[in-house]
PDB file of N, CA and C in Angstrom:
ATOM      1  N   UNK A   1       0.843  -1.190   0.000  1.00  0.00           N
ATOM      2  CA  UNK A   1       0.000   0.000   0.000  1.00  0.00           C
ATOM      3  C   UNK A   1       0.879   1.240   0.000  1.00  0.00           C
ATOM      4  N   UNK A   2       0.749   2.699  -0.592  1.00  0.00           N
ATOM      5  CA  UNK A   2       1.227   3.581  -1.051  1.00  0.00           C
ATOM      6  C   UNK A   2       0.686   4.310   0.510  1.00  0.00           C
ATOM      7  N   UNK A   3       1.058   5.387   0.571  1.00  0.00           N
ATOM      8  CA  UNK A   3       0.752   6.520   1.191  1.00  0.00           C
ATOM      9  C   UNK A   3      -0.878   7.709   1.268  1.00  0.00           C
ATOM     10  N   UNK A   4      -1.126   6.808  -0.525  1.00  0.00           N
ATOM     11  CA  UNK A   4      -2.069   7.191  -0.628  1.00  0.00           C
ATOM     12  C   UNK A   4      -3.714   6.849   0.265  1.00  0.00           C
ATOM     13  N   UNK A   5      -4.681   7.646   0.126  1.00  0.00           N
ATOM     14  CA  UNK A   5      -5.916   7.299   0.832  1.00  0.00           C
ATOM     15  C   UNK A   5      -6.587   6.657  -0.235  1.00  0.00           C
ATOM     16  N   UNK A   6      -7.089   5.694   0.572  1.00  0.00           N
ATOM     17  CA  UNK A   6      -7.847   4.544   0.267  1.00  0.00           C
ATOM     18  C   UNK A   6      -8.989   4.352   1.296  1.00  0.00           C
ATOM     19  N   UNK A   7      -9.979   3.506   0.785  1.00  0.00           N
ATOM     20  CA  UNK A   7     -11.053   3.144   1.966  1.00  0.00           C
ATOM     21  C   UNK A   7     -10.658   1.872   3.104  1.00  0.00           C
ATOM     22  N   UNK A   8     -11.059   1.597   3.878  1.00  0.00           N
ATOM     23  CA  UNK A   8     -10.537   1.595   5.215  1.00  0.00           C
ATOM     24  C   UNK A   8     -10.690   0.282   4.305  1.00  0.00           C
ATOM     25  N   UNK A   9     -12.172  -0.199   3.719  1.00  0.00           N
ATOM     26  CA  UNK A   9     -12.390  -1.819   3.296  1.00  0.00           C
ATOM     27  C   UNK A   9     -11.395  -2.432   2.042  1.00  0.00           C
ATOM     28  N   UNK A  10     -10.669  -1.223   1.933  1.00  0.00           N
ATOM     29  CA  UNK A  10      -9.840  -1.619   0.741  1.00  0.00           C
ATOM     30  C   UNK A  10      -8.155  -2.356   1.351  1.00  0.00           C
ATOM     31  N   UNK A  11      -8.222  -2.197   2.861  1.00  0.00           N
ATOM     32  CA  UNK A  11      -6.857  -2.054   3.666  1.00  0.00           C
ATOM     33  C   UNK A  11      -6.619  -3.846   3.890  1.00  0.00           C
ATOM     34  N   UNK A  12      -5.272  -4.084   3.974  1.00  0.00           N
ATOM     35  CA  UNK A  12      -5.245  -5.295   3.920  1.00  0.00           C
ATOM     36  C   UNK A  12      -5.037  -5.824   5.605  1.00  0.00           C
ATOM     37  N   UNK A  13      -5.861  -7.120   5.816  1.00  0.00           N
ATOM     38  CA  UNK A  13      -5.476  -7.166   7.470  1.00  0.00           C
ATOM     39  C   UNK A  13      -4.038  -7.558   7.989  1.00  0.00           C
ATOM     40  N   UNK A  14      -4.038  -7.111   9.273  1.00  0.00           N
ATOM     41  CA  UNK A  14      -2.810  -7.025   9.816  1.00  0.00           C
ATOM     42  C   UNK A  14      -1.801  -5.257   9.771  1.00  0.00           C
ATOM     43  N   UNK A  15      -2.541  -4.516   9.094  1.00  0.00           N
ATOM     44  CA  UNK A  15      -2.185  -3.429   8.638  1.00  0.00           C
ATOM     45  C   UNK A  15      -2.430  -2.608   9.669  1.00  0.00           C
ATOM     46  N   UNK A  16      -1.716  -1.182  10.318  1.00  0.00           N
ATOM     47  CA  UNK A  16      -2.106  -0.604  11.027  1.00  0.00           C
ATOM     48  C   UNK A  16      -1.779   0.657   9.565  1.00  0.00           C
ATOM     49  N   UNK A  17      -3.414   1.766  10.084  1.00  0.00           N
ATOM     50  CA  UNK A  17      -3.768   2.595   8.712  1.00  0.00           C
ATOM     51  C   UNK A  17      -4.093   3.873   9.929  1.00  0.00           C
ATOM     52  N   UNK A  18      -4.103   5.025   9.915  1.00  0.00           N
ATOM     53  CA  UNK A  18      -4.429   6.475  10.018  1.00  0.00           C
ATOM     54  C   UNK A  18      -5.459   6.676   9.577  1.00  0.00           C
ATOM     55  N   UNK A  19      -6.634   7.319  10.257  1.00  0.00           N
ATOM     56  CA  UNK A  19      -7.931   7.232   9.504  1.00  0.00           C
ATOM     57  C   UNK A  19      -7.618   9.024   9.073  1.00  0.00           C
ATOM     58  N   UNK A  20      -7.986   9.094   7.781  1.00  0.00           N
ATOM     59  CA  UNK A  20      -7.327  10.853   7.321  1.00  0.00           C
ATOM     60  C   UNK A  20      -8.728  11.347   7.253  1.00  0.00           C
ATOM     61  N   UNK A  21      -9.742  10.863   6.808  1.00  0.00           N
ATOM     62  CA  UNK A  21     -11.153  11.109   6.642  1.00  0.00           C
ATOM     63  C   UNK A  21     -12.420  10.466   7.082  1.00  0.00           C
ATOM     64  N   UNK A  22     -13.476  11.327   6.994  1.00  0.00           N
ATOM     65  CA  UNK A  22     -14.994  10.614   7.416  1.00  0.00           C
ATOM     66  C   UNK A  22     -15.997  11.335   6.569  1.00  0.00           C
ATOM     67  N   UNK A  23     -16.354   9.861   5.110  1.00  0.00           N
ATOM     68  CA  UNK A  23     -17.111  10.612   4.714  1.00  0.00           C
ATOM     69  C   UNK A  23     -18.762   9.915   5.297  1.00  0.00           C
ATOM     70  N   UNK A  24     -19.624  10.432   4.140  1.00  0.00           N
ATOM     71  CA  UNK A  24     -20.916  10.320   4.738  1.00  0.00           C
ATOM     72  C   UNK A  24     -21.708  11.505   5.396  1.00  0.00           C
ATOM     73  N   UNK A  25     -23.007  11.061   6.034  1.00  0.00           N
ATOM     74  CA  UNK A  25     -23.588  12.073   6.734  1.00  0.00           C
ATOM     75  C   UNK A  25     -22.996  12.510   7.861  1.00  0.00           C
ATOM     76  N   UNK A  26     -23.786  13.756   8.636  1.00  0.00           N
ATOM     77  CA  UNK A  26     -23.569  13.725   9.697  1.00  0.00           C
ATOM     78  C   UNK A  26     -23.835  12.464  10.798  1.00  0.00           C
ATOM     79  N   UNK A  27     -24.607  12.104  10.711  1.00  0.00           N
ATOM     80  CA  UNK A  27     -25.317  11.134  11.771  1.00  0.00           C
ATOM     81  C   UNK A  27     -23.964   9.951  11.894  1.00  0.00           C
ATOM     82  N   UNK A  28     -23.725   9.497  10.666  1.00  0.00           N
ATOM     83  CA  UNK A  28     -22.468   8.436  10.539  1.00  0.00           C
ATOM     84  C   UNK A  28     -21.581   8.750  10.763  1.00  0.00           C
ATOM     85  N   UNK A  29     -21.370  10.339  10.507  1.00  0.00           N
ATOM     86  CA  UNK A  29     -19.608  10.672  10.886  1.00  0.00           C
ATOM     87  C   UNK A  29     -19.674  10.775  12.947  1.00  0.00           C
ATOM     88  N   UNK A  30     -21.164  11.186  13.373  1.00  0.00           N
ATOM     89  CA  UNK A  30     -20.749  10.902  14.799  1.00  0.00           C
ATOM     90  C   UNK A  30     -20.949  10.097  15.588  1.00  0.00           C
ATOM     91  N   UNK A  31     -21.746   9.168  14.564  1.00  0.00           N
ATOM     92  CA  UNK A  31     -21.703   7.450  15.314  1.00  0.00           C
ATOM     93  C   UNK A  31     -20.182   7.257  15.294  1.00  0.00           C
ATOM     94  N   UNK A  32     -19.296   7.517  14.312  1.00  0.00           N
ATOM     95  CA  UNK A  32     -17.615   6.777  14.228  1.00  0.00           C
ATOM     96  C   UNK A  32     -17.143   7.342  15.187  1.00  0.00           C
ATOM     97  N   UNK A  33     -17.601   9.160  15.423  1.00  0.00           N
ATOM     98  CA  UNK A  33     -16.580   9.335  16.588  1.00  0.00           C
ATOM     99  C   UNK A  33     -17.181   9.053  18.039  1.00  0.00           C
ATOM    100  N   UNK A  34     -17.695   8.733  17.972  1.00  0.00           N
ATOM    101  CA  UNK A  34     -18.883   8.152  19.521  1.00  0.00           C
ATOM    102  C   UNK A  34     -17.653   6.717  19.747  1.00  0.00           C
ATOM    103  N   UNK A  35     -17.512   6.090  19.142  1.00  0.00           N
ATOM    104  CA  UNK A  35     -16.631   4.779  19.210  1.00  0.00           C
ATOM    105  C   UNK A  35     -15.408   5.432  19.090  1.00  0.00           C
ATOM    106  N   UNK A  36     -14.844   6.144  18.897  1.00  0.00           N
ATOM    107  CA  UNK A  36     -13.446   6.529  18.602  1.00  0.00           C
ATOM    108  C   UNK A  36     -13.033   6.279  17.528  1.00  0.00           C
ATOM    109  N   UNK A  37     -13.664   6.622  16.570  1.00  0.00           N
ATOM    110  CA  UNK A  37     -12.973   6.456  15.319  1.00  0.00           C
ATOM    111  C   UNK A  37     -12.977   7.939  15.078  1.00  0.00           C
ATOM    112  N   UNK A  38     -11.609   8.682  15.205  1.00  0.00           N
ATOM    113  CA  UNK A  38     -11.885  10.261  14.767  1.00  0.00           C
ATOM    114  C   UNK A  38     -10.826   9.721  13.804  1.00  0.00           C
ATOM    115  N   UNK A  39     -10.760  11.140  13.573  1.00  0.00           N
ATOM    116  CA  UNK A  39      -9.581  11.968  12.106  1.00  0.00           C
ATOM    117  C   UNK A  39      -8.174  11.573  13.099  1.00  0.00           C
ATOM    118  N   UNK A  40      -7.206  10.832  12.309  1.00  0.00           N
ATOM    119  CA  UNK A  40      -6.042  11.038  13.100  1.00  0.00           C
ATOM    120  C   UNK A  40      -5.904   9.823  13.615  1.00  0.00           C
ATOM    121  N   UNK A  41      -7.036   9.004  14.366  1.00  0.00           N
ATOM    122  CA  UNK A  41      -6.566   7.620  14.934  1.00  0.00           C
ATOM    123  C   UNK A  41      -5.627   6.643  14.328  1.00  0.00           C
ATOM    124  N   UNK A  42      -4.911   6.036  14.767  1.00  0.00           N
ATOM    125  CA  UNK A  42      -4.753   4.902  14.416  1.00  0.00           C
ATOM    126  C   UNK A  42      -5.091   3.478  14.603  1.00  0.00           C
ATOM    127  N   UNK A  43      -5.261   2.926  13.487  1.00  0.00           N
ATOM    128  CA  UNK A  43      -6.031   1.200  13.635  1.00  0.00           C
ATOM    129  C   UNK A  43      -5.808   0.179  13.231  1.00  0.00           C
ATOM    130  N   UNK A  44      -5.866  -1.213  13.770  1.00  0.00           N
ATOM    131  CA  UNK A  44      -5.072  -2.093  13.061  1.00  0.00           C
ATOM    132  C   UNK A  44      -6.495  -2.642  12.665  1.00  0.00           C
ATOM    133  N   UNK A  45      -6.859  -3.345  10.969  1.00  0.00           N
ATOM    134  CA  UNK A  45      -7.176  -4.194  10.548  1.00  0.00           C
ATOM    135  C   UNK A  45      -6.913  -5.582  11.245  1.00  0.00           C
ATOM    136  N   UNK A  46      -8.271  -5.906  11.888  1.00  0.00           N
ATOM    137  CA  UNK A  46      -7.764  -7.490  12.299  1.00  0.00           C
ATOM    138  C   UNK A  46      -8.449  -8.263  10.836  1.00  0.00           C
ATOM    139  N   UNK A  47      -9.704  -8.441  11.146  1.00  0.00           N
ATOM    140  CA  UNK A  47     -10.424  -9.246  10.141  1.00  0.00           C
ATOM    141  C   UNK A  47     -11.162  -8.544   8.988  1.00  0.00           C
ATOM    142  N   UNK A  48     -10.665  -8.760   7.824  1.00  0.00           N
ATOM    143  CA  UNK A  48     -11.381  -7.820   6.608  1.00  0.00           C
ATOM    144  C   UNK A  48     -13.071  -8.723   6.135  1.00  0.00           C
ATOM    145  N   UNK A  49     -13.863  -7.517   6.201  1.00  0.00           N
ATOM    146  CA  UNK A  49     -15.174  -8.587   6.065  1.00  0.00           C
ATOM    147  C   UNK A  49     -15.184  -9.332   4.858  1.00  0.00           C
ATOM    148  N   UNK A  50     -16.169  -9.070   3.983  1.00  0.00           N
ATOM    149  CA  UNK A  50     -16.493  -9.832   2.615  1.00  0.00           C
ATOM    150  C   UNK A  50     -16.925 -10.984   3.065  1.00  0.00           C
ATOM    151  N   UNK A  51     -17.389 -11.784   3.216  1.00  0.00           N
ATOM    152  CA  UNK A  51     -18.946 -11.300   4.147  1.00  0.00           C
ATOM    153  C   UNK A  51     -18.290 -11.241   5.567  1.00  0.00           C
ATOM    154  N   UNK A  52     -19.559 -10.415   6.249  1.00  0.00           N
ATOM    155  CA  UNK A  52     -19.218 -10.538   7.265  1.00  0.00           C
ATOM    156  C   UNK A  52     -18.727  -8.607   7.722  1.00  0.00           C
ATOM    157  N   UNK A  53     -18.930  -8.560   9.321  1.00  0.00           N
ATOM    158  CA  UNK A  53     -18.416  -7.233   9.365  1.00  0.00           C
ATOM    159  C   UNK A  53     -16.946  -7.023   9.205  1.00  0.00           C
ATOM    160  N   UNK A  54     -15.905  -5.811   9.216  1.00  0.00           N
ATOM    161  CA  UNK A  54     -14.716  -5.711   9.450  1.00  0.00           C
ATOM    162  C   UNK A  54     -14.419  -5.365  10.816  1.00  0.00           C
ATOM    163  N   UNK A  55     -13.387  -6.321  11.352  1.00  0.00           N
ATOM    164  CA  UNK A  55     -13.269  -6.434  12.647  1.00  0.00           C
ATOM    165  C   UNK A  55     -11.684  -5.113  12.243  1.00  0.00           C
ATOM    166  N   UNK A  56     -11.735  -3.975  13.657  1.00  0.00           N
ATOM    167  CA  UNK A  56     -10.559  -3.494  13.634  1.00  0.00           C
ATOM    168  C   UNK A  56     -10.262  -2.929  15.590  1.00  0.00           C
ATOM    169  N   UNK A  57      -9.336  -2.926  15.366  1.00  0.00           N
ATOM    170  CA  UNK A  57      -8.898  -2.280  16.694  1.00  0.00           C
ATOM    171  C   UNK A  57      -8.278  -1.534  16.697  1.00  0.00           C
ATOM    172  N   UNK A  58      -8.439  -0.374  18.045  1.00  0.00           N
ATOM    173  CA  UNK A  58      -7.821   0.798  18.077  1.00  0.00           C
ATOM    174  C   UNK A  58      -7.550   0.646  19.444  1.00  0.00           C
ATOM    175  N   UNK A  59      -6.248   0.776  20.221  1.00  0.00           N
ATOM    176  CA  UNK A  59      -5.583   0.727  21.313  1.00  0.00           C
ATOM    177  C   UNK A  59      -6.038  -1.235  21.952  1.00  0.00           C
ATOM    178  N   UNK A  60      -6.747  -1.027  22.691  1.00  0.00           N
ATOM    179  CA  UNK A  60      -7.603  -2.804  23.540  1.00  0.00           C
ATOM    180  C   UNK A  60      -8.185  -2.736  23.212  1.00  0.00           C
ATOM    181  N   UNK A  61      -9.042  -1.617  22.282  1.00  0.00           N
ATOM    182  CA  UNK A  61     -11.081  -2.436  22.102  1.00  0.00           C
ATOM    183  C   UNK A  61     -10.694  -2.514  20.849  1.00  0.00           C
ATOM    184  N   UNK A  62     -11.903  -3.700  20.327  1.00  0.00           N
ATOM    185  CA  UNK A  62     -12.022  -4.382  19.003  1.00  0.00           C
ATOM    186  C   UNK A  62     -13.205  -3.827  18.643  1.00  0.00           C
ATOM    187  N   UNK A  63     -13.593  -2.956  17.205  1.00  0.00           N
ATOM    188  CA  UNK A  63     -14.782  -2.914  16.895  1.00  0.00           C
ATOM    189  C   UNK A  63     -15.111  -3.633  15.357  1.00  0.00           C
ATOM    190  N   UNK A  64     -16.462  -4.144  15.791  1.00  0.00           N
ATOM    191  CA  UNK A  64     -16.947  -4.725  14.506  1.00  0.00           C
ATOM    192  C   UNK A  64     -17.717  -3.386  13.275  1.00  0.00           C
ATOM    193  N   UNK A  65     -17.403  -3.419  12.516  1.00  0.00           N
ATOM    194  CA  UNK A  65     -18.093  -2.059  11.675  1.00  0.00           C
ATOM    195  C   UNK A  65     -18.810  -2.931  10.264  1.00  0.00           C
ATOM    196  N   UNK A  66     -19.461  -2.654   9.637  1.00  0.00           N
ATOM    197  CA  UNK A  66     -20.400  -2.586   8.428  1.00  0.00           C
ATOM    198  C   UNK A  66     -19.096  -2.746   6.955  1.00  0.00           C
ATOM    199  N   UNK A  67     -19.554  -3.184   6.056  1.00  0.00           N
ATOM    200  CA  UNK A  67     -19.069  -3.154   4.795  1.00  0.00           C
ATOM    201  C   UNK A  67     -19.176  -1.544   4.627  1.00  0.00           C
ATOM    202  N   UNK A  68     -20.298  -1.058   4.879  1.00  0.00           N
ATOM    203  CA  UNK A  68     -20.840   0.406   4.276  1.00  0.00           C
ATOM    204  C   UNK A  68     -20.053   1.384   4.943  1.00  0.00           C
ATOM    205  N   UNK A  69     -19.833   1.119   6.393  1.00  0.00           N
ATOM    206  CA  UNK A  69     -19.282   1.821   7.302  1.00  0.00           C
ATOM    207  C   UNK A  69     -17.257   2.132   6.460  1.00  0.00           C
ATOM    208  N   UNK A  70     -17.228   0.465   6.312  1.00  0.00           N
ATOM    209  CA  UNK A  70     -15.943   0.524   6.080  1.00  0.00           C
ATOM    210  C   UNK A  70     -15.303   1.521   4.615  1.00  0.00           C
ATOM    211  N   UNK A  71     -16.488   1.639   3.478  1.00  0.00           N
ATOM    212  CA  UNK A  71     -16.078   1.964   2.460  1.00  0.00           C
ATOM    213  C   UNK A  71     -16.324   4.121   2.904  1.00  0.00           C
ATOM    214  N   UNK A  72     -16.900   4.506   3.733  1.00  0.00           N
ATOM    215  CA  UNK A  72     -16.518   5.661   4.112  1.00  0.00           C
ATOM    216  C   UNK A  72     -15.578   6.153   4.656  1.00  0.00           C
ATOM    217  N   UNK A  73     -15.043   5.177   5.383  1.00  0.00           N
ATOM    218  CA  UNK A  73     -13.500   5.611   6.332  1.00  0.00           C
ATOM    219  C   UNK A  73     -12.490   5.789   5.492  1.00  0.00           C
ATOM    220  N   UNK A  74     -11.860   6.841   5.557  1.00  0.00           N
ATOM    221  CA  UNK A  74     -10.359   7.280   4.467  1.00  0.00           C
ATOM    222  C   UNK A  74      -9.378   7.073   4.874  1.00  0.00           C
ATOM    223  N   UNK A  75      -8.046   5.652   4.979  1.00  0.00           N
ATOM    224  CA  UNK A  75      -7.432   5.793   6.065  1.00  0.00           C
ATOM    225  C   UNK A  75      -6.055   5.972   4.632  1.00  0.00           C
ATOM    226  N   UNK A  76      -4.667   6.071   5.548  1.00  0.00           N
ATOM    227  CA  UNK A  76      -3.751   6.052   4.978  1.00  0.00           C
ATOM    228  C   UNK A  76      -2.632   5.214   5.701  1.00  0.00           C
ATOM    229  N   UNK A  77      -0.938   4.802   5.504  1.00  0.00           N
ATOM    230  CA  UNK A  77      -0.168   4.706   6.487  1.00  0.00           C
ATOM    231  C   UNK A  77       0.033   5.936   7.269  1.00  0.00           C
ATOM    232  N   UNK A  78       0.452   5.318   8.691  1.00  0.00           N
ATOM    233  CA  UNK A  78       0.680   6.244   9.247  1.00  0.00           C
ATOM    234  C   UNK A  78       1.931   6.804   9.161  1.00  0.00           C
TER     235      UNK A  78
END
């Protein structure tokens, strides 16, 4: 993976990615940061869905997120 931004569902697991963006509505961009997913975090890809949710973690908690969820998140390397 390049430097470039990509969607979070595009990230390969095992990867730790920088989330650079949040697109979508309002309502979705503050469900992500309600869980801690802001601008700036960093996260490791555990389990990439297809089917299934994408499992990722940020510091000890594991969150499960949406296919839909995942293709809004803009992450990059950190």
């Amino acid at each position: 993976m390049t430097s470039s931004a990509m969607p979070l569902a595009m990230a390969i697991p095992g990867l730790k990615v920088r989330i650079i963006s949040l697109a979508g509505g309002r309502s979705l961009q503050e469900r992500l940061i309600s869980m801690g997913l802001n601008i700036g975090s960093e996260i490791n890809v555990v389990k990439k869905g297809m089917p299934g949710p994408f499992l990722i973690a940020t510091g000890e908690t594991r969150l499960a997120i949406g296919a839909g969820m995942a293709h809004k998140i803009m992450v990059s390397e950190p």
